[in-house]
C-alpha atoms as a PDB file:
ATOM      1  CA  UNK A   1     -45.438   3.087  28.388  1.00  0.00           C
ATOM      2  CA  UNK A   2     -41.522   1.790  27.170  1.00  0.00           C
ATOM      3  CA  UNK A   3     -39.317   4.221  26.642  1.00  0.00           C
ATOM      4  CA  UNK A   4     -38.447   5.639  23.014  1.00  0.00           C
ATOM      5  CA  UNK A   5     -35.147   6.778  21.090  1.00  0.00           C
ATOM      6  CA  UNK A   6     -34.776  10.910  21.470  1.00  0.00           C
ATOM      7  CA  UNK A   7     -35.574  12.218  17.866  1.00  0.00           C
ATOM      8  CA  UNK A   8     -33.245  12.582  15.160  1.00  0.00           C
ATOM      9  CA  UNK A   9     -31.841  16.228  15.627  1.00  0.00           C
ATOM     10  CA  UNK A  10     -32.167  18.166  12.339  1.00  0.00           C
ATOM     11  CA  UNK A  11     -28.548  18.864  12.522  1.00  0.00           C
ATOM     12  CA  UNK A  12     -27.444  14.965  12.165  1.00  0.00           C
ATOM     13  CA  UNK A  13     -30.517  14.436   9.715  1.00  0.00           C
ATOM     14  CA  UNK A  14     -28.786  17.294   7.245  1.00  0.00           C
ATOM     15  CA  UNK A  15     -25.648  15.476   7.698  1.00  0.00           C
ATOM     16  CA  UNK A  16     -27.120  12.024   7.126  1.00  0.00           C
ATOM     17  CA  UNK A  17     -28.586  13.954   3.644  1.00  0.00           C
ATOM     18  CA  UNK A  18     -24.364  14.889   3.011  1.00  0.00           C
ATOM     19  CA  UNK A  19     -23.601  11.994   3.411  1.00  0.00           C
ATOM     20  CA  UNK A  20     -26.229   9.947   1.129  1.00  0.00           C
ATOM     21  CA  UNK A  21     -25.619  12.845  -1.585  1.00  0.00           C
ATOM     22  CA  UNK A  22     -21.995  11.959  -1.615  1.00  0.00           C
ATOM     23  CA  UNK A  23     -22.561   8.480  -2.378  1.00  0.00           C
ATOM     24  CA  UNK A  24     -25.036   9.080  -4.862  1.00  0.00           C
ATOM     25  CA  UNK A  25     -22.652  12.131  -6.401  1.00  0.00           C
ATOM     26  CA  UNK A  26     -20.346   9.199  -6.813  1.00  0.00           C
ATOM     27  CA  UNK A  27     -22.487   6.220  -7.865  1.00  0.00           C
ATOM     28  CA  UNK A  28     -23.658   8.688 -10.873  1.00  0.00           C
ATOM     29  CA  UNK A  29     -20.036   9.344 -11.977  1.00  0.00           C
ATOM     30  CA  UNK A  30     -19.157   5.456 -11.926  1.00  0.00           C
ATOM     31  CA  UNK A  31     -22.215   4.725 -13.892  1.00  0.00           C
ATOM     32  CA  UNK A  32     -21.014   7.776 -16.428  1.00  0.00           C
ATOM     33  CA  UNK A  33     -17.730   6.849 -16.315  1.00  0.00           C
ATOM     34  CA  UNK A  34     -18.395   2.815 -16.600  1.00  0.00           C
ATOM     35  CA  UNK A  35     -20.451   3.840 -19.841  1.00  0.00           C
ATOM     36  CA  UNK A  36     -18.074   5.821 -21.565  1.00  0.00           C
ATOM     37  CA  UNK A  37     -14.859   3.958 -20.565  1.00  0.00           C
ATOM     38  CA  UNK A  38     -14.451   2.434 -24.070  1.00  0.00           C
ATOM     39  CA  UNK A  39     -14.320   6.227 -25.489  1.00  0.00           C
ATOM     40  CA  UNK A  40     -12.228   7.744 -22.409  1.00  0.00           C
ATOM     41  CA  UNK A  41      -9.724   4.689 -23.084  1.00  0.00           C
ATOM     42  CA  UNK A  42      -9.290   5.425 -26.943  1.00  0.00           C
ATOM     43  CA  UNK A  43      -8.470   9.450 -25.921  1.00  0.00           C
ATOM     44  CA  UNK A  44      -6.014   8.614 -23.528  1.00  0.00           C
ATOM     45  CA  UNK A  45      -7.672  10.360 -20.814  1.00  0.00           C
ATOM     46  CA  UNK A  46      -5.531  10.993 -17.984  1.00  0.00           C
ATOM     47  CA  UNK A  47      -5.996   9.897 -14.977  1.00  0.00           C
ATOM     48  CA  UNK A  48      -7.054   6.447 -16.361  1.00  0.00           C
ATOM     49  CA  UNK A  49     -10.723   5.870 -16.364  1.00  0.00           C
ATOM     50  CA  UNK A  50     -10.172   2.691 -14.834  1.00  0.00           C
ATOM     51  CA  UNK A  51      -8.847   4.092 -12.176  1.00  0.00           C
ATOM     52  CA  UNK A  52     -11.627   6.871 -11.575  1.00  0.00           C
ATOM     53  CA  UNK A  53     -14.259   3.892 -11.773  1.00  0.00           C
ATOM     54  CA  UNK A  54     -12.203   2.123  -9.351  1.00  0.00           C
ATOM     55  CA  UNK A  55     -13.039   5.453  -7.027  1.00  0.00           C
ATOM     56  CA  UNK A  56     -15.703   6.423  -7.412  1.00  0.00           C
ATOM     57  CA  UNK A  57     -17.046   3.088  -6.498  1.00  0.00           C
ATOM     58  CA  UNK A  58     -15.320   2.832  -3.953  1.00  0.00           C
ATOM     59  CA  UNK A  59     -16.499   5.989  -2.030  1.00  0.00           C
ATOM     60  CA  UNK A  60     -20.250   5.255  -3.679  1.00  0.00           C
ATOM     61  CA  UNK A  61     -19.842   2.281  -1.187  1.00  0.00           C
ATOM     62  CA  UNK A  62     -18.227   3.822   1.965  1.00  0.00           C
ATOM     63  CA  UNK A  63     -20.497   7.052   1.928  1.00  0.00           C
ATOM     64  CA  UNK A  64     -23.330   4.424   1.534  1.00  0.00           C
ATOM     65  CA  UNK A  65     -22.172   2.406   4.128  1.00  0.00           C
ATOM     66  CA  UNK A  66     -21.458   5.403   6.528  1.00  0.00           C
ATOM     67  CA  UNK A  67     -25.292   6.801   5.756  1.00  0.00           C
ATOM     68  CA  UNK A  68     -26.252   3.249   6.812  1.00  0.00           C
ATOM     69  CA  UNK A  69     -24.398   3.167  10.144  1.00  0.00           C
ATOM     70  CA  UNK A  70     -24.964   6.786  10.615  1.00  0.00           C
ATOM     71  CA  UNK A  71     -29.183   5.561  10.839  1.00  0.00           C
ATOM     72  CA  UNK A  72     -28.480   3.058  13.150  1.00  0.00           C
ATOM     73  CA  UNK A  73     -26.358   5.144  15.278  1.00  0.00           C
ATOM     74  CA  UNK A  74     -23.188   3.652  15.575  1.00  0.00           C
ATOM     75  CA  UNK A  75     -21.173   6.038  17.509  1.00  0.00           C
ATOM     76  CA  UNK A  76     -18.087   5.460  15.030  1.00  0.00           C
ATOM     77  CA  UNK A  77     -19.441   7.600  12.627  1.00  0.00           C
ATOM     78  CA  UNK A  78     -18.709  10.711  14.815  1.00  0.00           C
ATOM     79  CA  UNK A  79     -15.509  10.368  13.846  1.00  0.00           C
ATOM     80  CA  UNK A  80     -15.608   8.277  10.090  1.00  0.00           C
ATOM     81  CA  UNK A  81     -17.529  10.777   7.918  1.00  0.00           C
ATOM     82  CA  UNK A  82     -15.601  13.374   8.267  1.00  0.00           C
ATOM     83  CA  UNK A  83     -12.549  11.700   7.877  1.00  0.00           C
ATOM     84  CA  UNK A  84     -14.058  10.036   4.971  1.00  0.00           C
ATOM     85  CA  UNK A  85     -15.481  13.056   3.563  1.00  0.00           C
ATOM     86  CA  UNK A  86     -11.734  14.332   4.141  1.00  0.00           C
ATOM     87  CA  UNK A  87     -10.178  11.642   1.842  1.00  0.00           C
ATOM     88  CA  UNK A  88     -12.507  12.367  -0.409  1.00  0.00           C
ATOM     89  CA  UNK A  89     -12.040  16.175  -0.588  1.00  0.00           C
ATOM     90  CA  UNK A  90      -7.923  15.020  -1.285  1.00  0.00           C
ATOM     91  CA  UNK A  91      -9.000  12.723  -3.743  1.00  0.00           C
ATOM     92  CA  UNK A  92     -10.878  15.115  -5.895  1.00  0.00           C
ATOM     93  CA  UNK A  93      -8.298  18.389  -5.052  1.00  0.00           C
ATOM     94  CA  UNK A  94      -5.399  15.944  -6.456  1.00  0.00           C
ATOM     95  CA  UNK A  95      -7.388  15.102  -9.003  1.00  0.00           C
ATOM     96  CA  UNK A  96      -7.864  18.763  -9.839  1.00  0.00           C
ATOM     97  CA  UNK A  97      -4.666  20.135  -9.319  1.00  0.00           C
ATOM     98  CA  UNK A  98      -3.159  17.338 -11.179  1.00  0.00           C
ATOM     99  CA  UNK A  99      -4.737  17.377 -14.399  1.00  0.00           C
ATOM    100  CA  UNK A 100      -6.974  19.881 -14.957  1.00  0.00           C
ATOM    101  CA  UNK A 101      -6.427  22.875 -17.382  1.00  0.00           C
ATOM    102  CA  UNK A 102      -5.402  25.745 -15.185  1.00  0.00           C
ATOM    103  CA  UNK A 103      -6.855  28.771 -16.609  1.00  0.00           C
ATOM    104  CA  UNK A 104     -10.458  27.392 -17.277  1.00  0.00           C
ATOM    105  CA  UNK A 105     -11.056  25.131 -14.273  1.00  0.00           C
ATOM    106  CA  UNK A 106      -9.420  26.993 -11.469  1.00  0.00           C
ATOM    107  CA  UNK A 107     -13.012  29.011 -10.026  1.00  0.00           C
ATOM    108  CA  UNK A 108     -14.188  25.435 -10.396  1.00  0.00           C
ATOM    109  CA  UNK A 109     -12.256  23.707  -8.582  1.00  0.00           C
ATOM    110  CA  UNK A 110     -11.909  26.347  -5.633  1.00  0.00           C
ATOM    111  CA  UNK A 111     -15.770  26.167  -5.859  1.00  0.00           C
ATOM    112  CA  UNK A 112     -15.610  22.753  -5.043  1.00  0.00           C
ATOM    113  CA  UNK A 113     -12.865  23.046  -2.872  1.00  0.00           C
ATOM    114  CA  UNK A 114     -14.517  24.915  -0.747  1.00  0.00           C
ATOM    115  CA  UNK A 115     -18.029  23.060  -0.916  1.00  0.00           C
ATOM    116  CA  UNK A 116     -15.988  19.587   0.516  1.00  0.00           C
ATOM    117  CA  UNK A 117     -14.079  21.573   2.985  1.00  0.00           C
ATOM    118  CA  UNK A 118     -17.635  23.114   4.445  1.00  0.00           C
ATOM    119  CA  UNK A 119     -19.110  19.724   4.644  1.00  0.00           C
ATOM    120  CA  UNK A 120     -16.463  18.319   6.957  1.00  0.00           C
ATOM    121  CA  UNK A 121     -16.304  21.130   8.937  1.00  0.00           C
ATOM    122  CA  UNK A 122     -19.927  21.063   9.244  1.00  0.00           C
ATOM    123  CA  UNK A 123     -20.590  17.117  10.102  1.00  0.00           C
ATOM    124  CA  UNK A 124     -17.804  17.089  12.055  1.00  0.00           C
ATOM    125  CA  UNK A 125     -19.770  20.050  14.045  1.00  0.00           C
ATOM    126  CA  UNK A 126     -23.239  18.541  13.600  1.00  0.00           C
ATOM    127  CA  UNK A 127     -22.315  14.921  14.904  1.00  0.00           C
ATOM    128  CA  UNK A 128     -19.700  16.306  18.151  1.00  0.00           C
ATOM    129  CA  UNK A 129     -22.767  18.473  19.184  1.00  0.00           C
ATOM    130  CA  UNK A 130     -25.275  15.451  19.940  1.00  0.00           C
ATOM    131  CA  UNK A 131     -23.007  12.908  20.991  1.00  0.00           C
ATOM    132  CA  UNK A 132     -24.543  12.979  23.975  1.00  0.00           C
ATOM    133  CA  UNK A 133     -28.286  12.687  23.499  1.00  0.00           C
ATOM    134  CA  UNK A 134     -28.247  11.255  20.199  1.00  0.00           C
ATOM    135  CA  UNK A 135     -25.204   8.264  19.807  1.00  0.00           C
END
């Protein structure tokens, strides 16, 4: 009888789930945003659309690439997701605070705010608490 790999605790699995949800959060906006960049261009959007694409593709492909490690256990990730996922909670806050409207979109983006800020704290939590028996 050869030994096996402990289980995957639940608590690294929901963070695993963050993780792919980000990436997929973001592949969906560069797929929205790479269909209507003709439009966004003629109203002068600001930020430029380009540059949103540009983003959001590029954290589709590290939250991606984080998930991927993150299944094979790479013991990196302890520390890259939620400084990844911390990026990414700047990005979007600048974003917010930049050029949205401020009396609609505040409750938004505190909503939102908040949401990213949770999901650090969390996977940093969930992935410190099983270095042990799980990286």
């Amino acid at each position: 009888m050869g030994f096996s790999s402990p289980k995957r605790p639940r608590t690294v699995t929901i963070a695993l789930w963050s993780v792919i949800f980000l990436g997929t959060w973001n592949l969906g906006r560069a797929i929205a945003i790479g269909q209507q960049l003709n439009l966004q261009t003629v109203l002068h959007l600001q930020p430029d659309p380009r540059l949103r694409l540009v983003a959001a593709g590029l954290f589709t492909l590290l939250f991606f690439m984080l998930a991927w490690q993150l299944w094979w256990k790479r013991p990196f990730t302890i520390r890259a997701i939620p400084i990844t996922i911390g990026w990414y909670a700047l990005y979007e806050t600048a974003v917010w605070l930049l050029f949205a409207q401020p009396p609609r979109n505040w409750p938004l983006w505190g909503i939102s705010t908040l949401l990213l800020m949770s999901n650090i704290l969390f996977t940093w939590w969930a992935l410190r608490r099983v270095t042990q028996t799980y990286f």
